[in-house]
N, C-alpha and C. Protein backbone atom coordinates (compact mmCIF):
# COMPACT_ATOMS: atom_id res chain seq x y z
N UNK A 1 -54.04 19.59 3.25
CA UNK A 1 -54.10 19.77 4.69
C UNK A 1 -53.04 20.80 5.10
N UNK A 2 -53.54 21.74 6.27
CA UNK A 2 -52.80 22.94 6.37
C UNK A 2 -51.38 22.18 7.50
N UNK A 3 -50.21 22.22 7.26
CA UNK A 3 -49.12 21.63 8.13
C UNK A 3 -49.46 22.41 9.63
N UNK A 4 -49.07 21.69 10.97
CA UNK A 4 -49.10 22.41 12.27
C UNK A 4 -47.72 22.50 12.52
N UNK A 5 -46.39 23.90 13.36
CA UNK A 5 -45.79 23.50 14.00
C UNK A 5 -45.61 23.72 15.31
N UNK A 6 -44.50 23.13 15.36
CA UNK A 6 -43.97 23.70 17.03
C UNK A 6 -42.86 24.64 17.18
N UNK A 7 -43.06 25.63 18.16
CA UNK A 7 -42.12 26.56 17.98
C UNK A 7 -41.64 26.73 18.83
N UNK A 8 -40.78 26.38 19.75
CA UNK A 8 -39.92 26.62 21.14
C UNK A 8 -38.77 27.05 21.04
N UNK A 9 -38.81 28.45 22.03
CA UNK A 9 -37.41 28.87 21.92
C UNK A 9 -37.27 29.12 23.85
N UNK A 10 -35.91 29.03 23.94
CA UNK A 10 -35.34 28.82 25.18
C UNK A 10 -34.66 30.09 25.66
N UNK A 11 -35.36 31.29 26.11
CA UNK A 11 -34.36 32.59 26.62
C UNK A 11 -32.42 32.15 26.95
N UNK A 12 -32.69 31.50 27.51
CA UNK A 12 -31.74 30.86 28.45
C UNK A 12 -31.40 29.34 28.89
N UNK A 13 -30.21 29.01 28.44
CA UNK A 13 -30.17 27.78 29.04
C UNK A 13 -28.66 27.34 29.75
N UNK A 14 -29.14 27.60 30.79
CA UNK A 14 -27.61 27.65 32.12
C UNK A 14 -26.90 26.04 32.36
N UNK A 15 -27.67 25.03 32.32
CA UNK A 15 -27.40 23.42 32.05
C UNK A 15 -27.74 22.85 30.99
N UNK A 16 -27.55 22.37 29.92
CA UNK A 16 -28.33 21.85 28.86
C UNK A 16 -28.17 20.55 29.43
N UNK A 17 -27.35 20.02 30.10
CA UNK A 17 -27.50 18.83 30.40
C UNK A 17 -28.44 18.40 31.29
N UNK A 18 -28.86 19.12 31.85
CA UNK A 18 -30.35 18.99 32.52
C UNK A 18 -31.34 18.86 31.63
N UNK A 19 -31.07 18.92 30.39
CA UNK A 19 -32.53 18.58 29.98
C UNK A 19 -32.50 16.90 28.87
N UNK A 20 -31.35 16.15 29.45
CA UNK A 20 -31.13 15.22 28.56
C UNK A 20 -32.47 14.13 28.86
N UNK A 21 -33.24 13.65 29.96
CA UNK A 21 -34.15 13.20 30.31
C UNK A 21 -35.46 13.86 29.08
N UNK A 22 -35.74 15.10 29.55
CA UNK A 22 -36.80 15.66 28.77
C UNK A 22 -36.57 15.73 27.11
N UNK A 23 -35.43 15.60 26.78
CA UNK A 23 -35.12 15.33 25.09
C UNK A 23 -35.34 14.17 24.78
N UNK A 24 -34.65 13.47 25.43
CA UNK A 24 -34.67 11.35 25.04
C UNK A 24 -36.71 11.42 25.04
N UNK A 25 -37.80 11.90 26.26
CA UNK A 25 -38.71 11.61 26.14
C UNK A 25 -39.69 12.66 24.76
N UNK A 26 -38.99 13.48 24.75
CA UNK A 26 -39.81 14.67 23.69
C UNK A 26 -39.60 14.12 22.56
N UNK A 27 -38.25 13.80 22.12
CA UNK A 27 -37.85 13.07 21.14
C UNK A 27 -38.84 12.12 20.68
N UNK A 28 -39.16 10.79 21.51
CA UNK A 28 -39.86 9.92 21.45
C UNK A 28 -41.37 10.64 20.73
N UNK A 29 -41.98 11.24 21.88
CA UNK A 29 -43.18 11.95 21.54
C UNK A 29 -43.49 12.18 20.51
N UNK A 30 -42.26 13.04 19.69
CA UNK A 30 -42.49 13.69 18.52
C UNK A 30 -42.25 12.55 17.51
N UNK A 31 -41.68 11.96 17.60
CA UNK A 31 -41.74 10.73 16.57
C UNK A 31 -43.32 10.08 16.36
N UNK A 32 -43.50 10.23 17.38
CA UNK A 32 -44.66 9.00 17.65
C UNK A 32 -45.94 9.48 17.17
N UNK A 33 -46.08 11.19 17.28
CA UNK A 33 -46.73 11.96 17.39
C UNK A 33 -46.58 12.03 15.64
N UNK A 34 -45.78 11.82 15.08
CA UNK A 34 -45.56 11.95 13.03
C UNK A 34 -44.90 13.07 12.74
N UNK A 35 -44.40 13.81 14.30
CA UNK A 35 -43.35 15.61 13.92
C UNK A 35 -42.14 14.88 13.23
N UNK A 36 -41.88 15.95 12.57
CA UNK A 36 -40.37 15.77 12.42
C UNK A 36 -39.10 17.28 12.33
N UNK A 37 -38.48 17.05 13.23
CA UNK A 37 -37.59 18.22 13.67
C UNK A 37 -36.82 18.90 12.49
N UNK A 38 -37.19 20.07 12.24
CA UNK A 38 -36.47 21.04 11.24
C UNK A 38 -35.39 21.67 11.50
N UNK A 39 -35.59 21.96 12.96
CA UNK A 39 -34.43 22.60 13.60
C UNK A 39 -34.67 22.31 14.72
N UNK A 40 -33.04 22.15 15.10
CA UNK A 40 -32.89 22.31 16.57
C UNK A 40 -31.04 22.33 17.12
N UNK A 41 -30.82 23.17 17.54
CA UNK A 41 -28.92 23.49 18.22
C UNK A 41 -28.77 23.99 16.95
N UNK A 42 -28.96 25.08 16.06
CA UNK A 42 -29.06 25.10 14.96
C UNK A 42 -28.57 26.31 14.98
N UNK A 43 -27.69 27.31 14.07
CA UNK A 43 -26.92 28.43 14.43
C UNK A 43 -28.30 29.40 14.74
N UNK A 44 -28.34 30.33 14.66
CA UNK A 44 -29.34 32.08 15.11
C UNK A 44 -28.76 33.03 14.90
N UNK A 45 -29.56 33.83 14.64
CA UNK A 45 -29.25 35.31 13.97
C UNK A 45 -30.37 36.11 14.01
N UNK A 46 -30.24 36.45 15.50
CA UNK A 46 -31.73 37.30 16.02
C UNK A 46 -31.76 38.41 15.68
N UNK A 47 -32.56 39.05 15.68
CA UNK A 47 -32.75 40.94 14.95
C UNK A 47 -33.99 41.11 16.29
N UNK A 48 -33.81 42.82 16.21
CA UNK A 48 -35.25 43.42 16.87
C UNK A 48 -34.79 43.06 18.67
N UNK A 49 -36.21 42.04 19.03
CA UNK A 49 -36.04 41.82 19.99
C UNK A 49 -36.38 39.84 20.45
N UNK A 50 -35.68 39.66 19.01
CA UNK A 50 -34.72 38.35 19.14
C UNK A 50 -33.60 38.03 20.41
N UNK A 51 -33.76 36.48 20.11
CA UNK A 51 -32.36 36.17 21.07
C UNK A 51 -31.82 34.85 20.66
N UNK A 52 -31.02 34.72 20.71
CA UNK A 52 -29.62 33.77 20.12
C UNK A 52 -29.38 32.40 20.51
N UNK A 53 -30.66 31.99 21.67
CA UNK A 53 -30.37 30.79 22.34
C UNK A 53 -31.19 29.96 21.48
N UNK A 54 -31.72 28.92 22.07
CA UNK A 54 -31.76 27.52 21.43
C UNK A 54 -33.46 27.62 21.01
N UNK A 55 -33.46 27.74 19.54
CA UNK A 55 -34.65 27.10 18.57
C UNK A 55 -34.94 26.03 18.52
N UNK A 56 -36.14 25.13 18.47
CA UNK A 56 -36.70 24.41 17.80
C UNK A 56 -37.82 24.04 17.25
N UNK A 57 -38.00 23.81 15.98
CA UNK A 57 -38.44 23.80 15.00
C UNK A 57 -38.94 22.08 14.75
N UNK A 58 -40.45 22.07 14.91
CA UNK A 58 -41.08 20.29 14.58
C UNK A 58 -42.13 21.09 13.76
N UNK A 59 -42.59 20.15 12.18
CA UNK A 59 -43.20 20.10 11.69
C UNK A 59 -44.13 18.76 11.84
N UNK A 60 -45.32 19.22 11.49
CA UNK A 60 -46.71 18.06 11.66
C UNK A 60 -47.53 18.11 10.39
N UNK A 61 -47.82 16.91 9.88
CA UNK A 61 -48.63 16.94 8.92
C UNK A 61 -49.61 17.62 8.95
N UNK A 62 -50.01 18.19 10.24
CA UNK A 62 -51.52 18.76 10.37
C UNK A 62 -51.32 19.95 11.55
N UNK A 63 -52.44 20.56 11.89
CA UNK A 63 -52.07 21.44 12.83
C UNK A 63 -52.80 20.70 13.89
N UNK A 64 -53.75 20.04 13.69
CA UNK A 64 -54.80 19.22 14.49
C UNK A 64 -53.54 18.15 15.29
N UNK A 65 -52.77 17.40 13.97
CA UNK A 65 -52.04 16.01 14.88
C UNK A 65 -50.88 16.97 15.42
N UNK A 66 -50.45 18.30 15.40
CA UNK A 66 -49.56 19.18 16.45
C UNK A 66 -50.27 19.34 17.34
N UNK A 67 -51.20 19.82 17.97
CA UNK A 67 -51.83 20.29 18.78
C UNK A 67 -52.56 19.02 19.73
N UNK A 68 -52.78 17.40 18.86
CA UNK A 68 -52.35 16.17 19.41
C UNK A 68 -51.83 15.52 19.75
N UNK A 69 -50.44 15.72 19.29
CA UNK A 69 -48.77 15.01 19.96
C UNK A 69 -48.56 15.95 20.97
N UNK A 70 -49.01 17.63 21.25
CA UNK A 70 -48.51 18.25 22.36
C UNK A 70 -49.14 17.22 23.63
N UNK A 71 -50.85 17.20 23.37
CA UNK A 71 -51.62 17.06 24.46
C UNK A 71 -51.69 15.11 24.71
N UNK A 72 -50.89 14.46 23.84
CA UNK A 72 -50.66 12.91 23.95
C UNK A 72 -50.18 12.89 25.51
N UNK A 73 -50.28 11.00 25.82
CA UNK A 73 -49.79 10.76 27.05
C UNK A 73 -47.89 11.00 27.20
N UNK A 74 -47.57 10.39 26.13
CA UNK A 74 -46.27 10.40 26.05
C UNK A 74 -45.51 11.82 26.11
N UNK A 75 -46.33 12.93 25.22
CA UNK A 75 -45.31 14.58 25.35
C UNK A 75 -45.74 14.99 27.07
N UNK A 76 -46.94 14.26 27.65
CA UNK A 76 -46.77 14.89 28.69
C UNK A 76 -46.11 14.40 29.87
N UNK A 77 -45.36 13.46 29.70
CA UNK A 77 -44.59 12.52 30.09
C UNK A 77 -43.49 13.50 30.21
N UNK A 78 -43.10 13.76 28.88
CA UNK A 78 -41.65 14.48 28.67
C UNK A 78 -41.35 15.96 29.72
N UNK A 79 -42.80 16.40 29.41
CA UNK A 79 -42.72 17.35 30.23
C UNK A 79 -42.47 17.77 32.10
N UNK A 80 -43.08 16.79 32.41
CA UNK A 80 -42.78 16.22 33.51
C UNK A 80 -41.29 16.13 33.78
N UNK A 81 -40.30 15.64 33.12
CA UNK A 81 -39.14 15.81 32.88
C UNK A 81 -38.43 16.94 32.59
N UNK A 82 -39.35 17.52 31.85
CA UNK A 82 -38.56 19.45 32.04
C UNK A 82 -37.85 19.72 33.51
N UNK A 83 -36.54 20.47 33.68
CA UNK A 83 -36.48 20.44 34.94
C UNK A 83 -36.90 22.34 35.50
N UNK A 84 -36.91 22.19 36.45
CA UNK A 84 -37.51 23.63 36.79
C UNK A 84 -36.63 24.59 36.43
N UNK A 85 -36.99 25.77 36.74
CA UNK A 85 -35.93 26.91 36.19
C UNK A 85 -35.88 26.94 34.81
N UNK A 86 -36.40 26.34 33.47
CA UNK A 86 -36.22 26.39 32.63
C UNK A 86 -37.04 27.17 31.86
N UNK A 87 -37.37 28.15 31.30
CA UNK A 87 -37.88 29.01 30.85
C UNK A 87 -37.85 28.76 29.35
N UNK A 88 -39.38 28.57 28.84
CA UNK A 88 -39.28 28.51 26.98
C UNK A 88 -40.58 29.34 27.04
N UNK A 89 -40.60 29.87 25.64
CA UNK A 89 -41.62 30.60 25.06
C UNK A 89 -41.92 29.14 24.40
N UNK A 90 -43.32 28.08 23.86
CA UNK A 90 -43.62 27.42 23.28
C UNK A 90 -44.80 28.00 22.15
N UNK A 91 -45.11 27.29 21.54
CA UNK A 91 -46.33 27.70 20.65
C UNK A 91 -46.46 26.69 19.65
N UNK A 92 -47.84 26.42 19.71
CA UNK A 92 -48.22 25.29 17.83
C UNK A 92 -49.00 26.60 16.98
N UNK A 93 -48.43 26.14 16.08
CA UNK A 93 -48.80 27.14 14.87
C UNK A 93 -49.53 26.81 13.81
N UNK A 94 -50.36 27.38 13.34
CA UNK A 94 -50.83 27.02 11.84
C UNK A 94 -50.05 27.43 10.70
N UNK A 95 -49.91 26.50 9.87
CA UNK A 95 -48.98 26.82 8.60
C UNK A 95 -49.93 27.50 7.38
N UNK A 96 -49.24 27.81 6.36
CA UNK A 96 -50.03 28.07 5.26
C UNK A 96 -50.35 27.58 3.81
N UNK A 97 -51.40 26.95 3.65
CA UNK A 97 -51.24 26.61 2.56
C UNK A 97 -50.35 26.64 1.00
């Protein structure tokens, strides 16, 4: 089975403590969901037109159960909890055999 992940990176993050609500529930999600976090507050070393703020990195047994823990009741819970102003590039990915 081809692995799915998640790929969120954060341009900017002016409060991190604003997002302690939306971690405690994403957290949950992704557990529940069978991810498990590869990275995350994790050093960076951007090139090109990289940037240096905050990665994270969830692997899924599948790309199907990634693209199912995003759209679950519980991740959209979390999201809800995002607070505004927060700007991420997200993406689920297909891995490669």
């Amino acid at each position: 089975m081809v692995k799915g992940y998640w790929v969120s990176v954060y341009p900017a993050i002016s409060d991190p403590e604003r997002l302690t609500d939306y971690n405690e529930l994403a957290g949950l999600a992704v557990r529940v969901g069978g991810g498990r976090v590869l990275s995350n507050f994790g050093r960076v070393v951007a090139h090109e037109a990289g940037i240096t703020e905050r990665v994270v990195l969830i692997e899924f047994d599948g790309f199907e159960q990634a693209v199912a823990a995003y759209e679950s009741e519980a991740y959209q819970k979390a999201l809800v909890a995002l607070p505004d102003g927060f700007e991420r590039d997200f993406r689920i990915v297909e891995g490669i055999d």
